[in-house]
C-alpha atoms as a PDB file:
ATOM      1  CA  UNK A   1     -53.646 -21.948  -3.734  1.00  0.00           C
ATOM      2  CA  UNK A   2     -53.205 -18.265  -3.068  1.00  0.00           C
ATOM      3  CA  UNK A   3     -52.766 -15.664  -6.310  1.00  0.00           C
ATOM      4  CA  UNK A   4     -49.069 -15.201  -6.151  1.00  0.00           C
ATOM      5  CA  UNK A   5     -48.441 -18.707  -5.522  1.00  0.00           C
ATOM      6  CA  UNK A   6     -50.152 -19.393  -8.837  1.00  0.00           C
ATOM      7  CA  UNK A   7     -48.805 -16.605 -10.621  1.00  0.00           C
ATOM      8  CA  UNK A   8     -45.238 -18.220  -9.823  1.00  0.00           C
ATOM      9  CA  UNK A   9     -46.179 -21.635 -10.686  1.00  0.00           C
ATOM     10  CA  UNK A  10     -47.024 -20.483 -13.969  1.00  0.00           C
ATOM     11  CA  UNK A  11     -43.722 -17.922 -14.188  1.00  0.00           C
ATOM     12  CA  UNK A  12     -41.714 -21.177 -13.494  1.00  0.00           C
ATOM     13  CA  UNK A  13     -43.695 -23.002 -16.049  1.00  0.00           C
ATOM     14  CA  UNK A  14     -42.567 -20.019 -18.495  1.00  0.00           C
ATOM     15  CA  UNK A  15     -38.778 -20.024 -17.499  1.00  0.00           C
ATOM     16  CA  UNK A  16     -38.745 -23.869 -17.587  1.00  0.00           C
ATOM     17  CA  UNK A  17     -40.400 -24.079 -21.158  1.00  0.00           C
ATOM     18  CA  UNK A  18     -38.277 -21.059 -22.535  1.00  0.00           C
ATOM     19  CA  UNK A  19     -35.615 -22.645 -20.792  1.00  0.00           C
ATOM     20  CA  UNK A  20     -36.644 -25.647 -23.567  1.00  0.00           C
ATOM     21  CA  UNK A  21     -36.690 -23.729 -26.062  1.00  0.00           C
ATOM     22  CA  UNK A  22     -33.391 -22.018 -25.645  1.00  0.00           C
ATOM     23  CA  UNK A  23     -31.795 -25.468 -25.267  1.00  0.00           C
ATOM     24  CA  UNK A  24     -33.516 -26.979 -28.540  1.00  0.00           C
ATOM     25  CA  UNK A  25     -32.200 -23.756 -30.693  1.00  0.00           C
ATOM     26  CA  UNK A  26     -28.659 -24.479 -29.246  1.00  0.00           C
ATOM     27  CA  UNK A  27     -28.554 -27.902 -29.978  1.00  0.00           C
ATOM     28  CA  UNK A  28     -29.936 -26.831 -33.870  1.00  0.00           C
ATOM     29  CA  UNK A  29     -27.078 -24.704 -33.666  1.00  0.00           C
ATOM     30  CA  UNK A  30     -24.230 -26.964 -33.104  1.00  0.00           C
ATOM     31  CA  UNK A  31     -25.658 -29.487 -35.277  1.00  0.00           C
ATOM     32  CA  UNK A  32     -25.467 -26.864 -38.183  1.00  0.00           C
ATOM     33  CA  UNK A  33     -21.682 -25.611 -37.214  1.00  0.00           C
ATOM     34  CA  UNK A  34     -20.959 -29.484 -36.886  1.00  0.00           C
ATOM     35  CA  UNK A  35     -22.274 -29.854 -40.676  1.00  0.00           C
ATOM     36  CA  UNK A  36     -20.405 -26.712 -41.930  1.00  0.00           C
ATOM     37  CA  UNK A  37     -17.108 -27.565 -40.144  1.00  0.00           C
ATOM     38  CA  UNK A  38     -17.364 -31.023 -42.333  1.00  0.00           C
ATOM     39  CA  UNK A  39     -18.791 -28.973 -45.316  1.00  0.00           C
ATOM     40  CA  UNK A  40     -15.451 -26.596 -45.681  1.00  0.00           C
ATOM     41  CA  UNK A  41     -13.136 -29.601 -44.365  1.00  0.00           C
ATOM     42  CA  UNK A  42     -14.203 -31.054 -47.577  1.00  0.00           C
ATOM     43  CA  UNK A  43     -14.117 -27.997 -49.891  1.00  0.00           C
ATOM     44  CA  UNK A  44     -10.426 -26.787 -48.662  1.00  0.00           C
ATOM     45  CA  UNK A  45      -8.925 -29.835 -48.896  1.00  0.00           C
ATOM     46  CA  UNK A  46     -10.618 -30.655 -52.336  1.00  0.00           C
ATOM     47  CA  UNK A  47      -9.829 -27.394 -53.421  1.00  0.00           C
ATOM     48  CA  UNK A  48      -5.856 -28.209 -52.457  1.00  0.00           C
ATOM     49  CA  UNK A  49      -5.949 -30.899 -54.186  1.00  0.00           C
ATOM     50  CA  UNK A  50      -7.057 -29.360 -57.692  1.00  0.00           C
ATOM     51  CA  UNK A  51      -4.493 -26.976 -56.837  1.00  0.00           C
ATOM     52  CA  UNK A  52      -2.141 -29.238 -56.410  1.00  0.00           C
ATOM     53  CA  UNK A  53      -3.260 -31.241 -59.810  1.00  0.00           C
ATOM     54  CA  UNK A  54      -3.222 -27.854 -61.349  1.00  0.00           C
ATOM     55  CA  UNK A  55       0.739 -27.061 -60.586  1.00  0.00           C
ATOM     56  CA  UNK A  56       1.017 -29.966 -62.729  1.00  0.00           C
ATOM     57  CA  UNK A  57       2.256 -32.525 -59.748  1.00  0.00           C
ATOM     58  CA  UNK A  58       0.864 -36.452 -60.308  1.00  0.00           C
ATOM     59  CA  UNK A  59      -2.644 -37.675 -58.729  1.00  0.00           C
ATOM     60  CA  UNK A  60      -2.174 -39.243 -55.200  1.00  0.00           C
ATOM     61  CA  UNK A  61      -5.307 -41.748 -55.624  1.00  0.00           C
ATOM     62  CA  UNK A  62      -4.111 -42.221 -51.445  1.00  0.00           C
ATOM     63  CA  UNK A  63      -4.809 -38.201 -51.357  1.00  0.00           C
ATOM     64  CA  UNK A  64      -8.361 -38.706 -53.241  1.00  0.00           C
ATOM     65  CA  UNK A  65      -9.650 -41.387 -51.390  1.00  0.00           C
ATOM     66  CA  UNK A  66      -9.091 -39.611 -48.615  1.00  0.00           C
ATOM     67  CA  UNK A  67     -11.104 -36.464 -49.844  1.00  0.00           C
ATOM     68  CA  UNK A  68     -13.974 -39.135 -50.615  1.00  0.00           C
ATOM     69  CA  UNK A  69     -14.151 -39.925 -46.879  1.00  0.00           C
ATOM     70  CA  UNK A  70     -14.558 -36.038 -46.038  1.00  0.00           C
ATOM     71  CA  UNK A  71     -17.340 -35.784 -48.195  1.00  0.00           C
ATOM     72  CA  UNK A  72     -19.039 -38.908 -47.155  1.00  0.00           C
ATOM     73  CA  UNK A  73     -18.560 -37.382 -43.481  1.00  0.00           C
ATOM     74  CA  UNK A  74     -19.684 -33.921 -44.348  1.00  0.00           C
ATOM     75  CA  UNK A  75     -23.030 -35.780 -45.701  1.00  0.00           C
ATOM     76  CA  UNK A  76     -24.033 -37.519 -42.386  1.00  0.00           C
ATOM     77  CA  UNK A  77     -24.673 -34.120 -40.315  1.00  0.00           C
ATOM     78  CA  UNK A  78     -26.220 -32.407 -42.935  1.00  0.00           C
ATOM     79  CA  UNK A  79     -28.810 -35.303 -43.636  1.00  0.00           C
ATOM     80  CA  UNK A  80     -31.049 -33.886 -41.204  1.00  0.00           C
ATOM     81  CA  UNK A  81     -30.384 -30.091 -41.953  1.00  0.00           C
ATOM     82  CA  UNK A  82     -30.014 -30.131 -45.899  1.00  0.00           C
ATOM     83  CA  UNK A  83     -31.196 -33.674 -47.074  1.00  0.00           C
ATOM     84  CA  UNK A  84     -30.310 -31.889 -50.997  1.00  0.00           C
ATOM     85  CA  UNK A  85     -27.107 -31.002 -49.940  1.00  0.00           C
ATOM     86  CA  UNK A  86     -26.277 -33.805 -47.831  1.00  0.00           C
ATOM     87  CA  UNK A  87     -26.967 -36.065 -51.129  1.00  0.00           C
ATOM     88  CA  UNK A  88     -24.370 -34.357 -53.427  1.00  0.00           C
ATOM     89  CA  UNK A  89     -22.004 -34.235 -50.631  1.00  0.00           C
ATOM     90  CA  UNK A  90     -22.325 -38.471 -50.468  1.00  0.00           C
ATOM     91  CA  UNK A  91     -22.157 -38.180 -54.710  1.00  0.00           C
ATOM     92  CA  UNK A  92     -19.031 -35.713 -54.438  1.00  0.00           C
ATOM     93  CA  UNK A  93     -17.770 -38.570 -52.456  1.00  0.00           C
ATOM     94  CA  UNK A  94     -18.496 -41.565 -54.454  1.00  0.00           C
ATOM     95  CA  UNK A  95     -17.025 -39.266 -57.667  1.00  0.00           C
ATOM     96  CA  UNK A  96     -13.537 -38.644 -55.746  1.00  0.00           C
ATOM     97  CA  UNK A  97     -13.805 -42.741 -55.087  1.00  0.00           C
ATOM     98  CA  UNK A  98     -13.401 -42.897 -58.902  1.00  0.00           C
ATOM     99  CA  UNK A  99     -13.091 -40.023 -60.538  1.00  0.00           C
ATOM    100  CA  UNK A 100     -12.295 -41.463 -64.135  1.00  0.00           C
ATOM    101  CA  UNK A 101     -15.563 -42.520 -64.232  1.00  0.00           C
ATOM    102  CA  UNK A 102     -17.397 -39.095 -64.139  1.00  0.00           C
ATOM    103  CA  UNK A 103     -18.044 -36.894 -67.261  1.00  0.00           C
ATOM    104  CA  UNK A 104     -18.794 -32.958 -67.020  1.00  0.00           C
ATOM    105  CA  UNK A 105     -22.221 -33.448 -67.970  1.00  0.00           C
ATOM    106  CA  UNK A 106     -22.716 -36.370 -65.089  1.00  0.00           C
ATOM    107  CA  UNK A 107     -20.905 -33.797 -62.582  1.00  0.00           C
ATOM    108  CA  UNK A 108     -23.137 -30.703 -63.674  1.00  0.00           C
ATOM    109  CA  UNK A 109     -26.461 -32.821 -63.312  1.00  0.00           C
ATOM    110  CA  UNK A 110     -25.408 -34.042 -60.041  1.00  0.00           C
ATOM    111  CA  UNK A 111     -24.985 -30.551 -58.820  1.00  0.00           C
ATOM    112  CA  UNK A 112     -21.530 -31.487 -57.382  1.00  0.00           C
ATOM    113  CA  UNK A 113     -19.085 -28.991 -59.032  1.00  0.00           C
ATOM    114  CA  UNK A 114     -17.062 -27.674 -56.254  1.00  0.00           C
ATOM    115  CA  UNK A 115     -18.533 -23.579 -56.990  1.00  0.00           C
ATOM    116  CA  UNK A 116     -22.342 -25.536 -57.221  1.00  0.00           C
ATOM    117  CA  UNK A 117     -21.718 -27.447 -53.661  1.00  0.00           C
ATOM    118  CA  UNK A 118     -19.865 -23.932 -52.335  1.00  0.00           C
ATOM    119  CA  UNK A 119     -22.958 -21.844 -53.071  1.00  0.00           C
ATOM    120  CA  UNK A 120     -25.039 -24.239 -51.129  1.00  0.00           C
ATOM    121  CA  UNK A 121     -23.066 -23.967 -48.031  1.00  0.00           C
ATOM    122  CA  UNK A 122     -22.766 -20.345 -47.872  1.00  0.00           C
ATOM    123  CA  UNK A 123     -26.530 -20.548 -47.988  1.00  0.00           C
ATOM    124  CA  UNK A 124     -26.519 -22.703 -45.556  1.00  0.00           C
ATOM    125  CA  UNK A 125     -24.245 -20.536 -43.688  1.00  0.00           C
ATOM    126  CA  UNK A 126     -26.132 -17.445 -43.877  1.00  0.00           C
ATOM    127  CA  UNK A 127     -29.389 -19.487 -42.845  1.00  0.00           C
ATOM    128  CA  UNK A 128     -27.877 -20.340 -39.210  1.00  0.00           C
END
């Protein structure tokens, strides 16, 4: 094989396997937007919520269970980014499944106060 034609064999080699790697970091990518859209799905609406208990209106259990399934979501994409954070997001779940249940002290050793799982995903934003 003449000198050029191996010097282009290996060029496409190159291009191909950046071509690879260009592809893997895009996929990594959406997989991490696909976790933080489900991350802040979770936090606004939770955060509306407690808002809304705030103004003094009565709990909507319909409202809460809800809020437990966007958590449970937000913990499936994460599970391969941010197995710590994927974990409280499945506990901040199961606590908005019963939320009589929970003490302070249980919420503040789980890590899943709303400003403790917030902190995480900014990390976790500034890390993509």
């Amino acid at each position: 094989m003449p000198t050029t034609e191996v010097a282009f064999a290996i060029f496409d080699r190159c291009l191909a396997a950046l071509g690879l790697i260009r592809e893997r970091r895009k996929y990594k990518d959406e997989r991490i937007d696909e976790a933080l859209y489900a991350l802040y799905a979770a936090l606004n609406e939770t955060k509306a919520y407690i808002q809304h208990l705030d103004s003094g209106k009565r709990r909507n259990r319909k409202r809460e269970w809800a809020i437990a399934k966007l958590w449970h979501d937000a913990s499936v994409p994460l599970r391969n980014i941010d197995r710590d954070l994927a974990e409280r997001c499945f506990i901040k779940g199961s606590y908005w499944l019963e939320p009589d249940t929970w003490t302070e002290v249980m919420i503040k050793n789980k890590r899943i106060k709303l400003d403790q799982v917030m902190k995480s995903t900014r990390s976790l934003l500034m890390q993509a």
